[in-house]
Protein backbone atom coordinates (compact mmCIF):
# COMPACT_ATOMS: atom_id res chain seq x y z
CA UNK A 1 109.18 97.48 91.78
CA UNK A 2 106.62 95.08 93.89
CA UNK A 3 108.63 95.50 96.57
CA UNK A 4 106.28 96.08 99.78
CA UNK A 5 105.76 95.52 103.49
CA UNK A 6 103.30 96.51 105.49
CA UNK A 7 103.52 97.36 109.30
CA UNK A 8 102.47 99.95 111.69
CA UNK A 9 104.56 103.37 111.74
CA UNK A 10 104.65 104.97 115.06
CA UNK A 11 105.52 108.35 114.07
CA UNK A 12 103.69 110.28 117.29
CA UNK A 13 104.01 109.57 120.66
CA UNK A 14 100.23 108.27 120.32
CA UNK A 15 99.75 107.13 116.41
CA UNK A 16 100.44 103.88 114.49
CA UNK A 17 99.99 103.78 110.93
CA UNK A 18 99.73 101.19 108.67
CA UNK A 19 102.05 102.21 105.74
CA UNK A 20 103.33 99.79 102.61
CA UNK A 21 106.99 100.69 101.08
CA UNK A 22 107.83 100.40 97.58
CA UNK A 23 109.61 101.63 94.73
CA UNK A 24 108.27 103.76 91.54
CA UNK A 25 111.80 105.78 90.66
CA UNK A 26 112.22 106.79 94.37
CA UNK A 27 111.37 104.39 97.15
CA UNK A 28 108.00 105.72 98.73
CA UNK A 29 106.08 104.47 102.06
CA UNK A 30 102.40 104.80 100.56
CA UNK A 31 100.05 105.33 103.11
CA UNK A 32 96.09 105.22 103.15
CA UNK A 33 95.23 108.41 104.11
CA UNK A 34 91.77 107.68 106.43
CA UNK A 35 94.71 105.28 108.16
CA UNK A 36 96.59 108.69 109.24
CA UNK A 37 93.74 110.60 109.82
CA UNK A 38 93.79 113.20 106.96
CA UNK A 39 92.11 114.05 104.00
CA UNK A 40 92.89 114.66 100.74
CA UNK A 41 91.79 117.89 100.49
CA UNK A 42 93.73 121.36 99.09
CA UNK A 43 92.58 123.29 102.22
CA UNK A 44 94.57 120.35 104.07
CA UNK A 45 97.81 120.69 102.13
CA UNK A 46 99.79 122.28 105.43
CA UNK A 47 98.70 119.43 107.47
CA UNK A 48 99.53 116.76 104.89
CA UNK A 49 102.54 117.90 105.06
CA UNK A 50 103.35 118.34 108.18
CA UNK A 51 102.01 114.35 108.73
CA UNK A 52 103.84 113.13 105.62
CA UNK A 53 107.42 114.47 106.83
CA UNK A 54 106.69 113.25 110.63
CA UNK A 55 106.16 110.03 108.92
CA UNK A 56 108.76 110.27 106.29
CA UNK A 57 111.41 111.14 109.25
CA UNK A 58 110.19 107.85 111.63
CA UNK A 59 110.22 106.15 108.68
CA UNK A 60 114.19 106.53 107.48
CA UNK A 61 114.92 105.67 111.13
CA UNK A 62 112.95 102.52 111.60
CA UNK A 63 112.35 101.08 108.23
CA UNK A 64 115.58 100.83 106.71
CA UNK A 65 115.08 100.76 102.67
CA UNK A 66 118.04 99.84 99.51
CA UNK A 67 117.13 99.05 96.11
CA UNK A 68 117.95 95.58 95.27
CA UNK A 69 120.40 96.14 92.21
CA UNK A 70 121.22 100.03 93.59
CA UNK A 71 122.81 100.67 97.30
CA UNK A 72 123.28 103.83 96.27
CA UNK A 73 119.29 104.51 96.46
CA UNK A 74 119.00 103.58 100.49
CA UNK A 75 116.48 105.67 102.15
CA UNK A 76 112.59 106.62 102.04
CA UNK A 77 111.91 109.35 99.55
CA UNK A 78 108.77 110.14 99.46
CA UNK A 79 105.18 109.89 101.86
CA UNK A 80 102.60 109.48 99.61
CA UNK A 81 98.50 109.52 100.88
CA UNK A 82 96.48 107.84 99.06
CA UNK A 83 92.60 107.24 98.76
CA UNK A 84 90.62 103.96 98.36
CA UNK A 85 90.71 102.57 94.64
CA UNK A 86 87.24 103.18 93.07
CA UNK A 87 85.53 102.92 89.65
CA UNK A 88 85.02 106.74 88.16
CA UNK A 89 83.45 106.45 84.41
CA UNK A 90 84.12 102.30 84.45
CA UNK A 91 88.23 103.52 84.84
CA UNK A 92 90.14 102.41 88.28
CA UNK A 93 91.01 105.52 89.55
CA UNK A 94 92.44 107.01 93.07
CA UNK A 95 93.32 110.36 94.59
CA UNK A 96 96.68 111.12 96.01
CA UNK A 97 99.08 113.74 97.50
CA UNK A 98 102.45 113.35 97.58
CA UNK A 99 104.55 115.08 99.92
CA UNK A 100 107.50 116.54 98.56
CA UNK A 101 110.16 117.39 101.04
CA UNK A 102 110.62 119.97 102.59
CA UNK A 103 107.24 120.79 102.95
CA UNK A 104 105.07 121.19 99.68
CA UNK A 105 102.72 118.74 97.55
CA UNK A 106 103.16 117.78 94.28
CA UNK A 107 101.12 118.94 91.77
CA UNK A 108 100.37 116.00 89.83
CA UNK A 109 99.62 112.21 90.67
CA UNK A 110 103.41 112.36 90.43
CA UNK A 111 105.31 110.04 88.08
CA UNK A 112 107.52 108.18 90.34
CA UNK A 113 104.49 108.22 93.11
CA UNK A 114 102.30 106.80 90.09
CA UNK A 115 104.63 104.56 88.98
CA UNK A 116 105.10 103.24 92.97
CA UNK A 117 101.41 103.19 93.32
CA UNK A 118 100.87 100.98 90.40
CA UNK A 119 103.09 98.26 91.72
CA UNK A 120 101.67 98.35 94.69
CA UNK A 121 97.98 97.79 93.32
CA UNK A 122 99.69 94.98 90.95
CA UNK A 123 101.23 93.25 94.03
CA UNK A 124 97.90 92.76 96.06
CA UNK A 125 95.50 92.20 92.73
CA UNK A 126 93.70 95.43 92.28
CA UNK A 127 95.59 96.04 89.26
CA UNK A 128 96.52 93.93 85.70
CA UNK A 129 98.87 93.85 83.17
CA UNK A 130 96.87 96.39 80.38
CA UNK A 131 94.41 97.50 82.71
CA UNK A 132 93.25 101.13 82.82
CA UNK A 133 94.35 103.38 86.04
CA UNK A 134 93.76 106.89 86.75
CA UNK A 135 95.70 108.06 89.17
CA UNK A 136 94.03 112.19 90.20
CA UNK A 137 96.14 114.99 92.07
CA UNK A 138 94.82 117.05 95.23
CA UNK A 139 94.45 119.34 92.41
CA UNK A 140 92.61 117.23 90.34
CA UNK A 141 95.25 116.72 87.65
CA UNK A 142 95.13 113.63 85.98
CA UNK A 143 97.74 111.00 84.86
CA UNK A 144 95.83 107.98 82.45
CA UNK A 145 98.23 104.73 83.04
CA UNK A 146 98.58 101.18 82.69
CA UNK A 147 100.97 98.03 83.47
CA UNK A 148 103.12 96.96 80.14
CA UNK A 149 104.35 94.23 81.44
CA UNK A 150 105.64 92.54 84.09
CA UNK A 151 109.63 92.62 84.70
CA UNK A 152 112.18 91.65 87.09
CA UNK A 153 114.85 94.13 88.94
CA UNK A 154 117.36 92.06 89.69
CA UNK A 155 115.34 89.02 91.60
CA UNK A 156 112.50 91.18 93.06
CA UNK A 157 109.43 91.26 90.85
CA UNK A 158 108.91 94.68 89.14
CA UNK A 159 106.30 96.31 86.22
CA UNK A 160 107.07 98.43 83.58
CA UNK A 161 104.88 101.06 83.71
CA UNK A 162 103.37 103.55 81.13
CA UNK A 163 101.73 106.76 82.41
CA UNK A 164 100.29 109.81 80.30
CA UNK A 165 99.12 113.31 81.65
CA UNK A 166 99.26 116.95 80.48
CA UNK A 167 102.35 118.97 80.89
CA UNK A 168 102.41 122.82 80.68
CA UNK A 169 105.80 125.12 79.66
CA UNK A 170 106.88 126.85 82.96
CA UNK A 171 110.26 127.76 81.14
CA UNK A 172 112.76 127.86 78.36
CA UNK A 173 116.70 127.80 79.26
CA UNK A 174 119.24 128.20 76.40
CA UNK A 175 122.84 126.39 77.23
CA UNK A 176 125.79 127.30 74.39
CA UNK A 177 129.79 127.54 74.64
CA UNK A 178 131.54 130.89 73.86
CA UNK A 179 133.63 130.79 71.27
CA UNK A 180 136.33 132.15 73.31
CA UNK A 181 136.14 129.80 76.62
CA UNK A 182 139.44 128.21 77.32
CA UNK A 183 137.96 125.19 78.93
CA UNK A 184 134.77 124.75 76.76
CA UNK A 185 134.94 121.36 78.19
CA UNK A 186 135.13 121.58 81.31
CA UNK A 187 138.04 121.47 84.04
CA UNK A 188 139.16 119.53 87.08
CA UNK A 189 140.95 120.23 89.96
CA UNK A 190 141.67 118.50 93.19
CA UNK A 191 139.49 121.11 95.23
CA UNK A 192 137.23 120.83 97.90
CA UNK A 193 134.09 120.14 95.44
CA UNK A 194 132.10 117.06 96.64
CA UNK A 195 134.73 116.24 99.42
């Protein structure tokens, strides 16, 4: 969703940063990272994310966040760093690392953090309807995406995004009923589960 605002974080006793929120799937607070004073480099990751949850935690308390059709989604997600928008090979492109709490980046560009990034870039300009963005990973992974169209969520201006990348098989998990279950669908009981 373009749903943004910009204003200085103090998340240190002596650091502002400028930080814009918006939604992708998760609502994030984007951040330019030369604006917090890091780099988006892999032999930075710890202090990336030790930055991203100080800012992430000042953040929930001070910038209070709820999806306009969804109360249910109410608080900051995800920090995500971000590099200035350039042209690589005539493509708009931009690094990133999002910081996954409790302490670890993401692999990818992130699909939510993409998706989040993309409105964002919509909202101020940068990016079009059908235009070409690659979004690139601290480890260099790369998702190819572009702006289908333009929607609403509810009344706050959103896009419908499309994003491709590479995935890789980390695992296979095989879910089946026995035969022989007495509750092969399930049970309830009026336990202490989610109480």
């Amino acid at each position: 969703m373009l749903r943004t605002q910009s204003a200085l974080l103090p998340f240190a006793a002596d650091a502002n940063v400028r930080h814009l929120r918006t939604y992708g799937g998760m609502i994030y607070c984007i951040v330019d990272a030369a604006d917090a004073g890091v780099e988006l480099r892999r032999e930075d990751a710890r202090h990336l994310v030790e930055v991203g949850e100080a800012i992430k935690s000042a953040a929930a308390v001070q910038l209070p966040s709820v999806h306009p059709t969804n109360p249910g989604i109410h608080t900051i997600n995800q920090i995500e760093f971000t590099s200035p928008l350039e042209i690589i090979d005539g493509v708009k492109s931009s690094k990133n690392a999002v910081v996954v709490s409790p302490g670890r980046l993401d692999r990818c560009p992130c699909g939510t953090g993409t998706s989040a990034r993309m409105a964002l870039l919509h909202a101020r300009g940068d990016l079009e309807v059908g235009e070409l963005f690659r979004h690139i990973s601290i480890l260099d992974t790369k998702f190819d995406c572009k702006i289908l169209q333009q929607i609403k969520v509810g009344s706050v201006p959103a896009i419908l995004p499309q994003i491709s990348g590479r995935a890789w098989l980390t695992g296979v998990s095989y879910y089946g009923v026995d035969p022989e279950d007495p509750f092969p669908r399930g049970y309830c009981l009026g336990d202490t589960w989610f109480s």
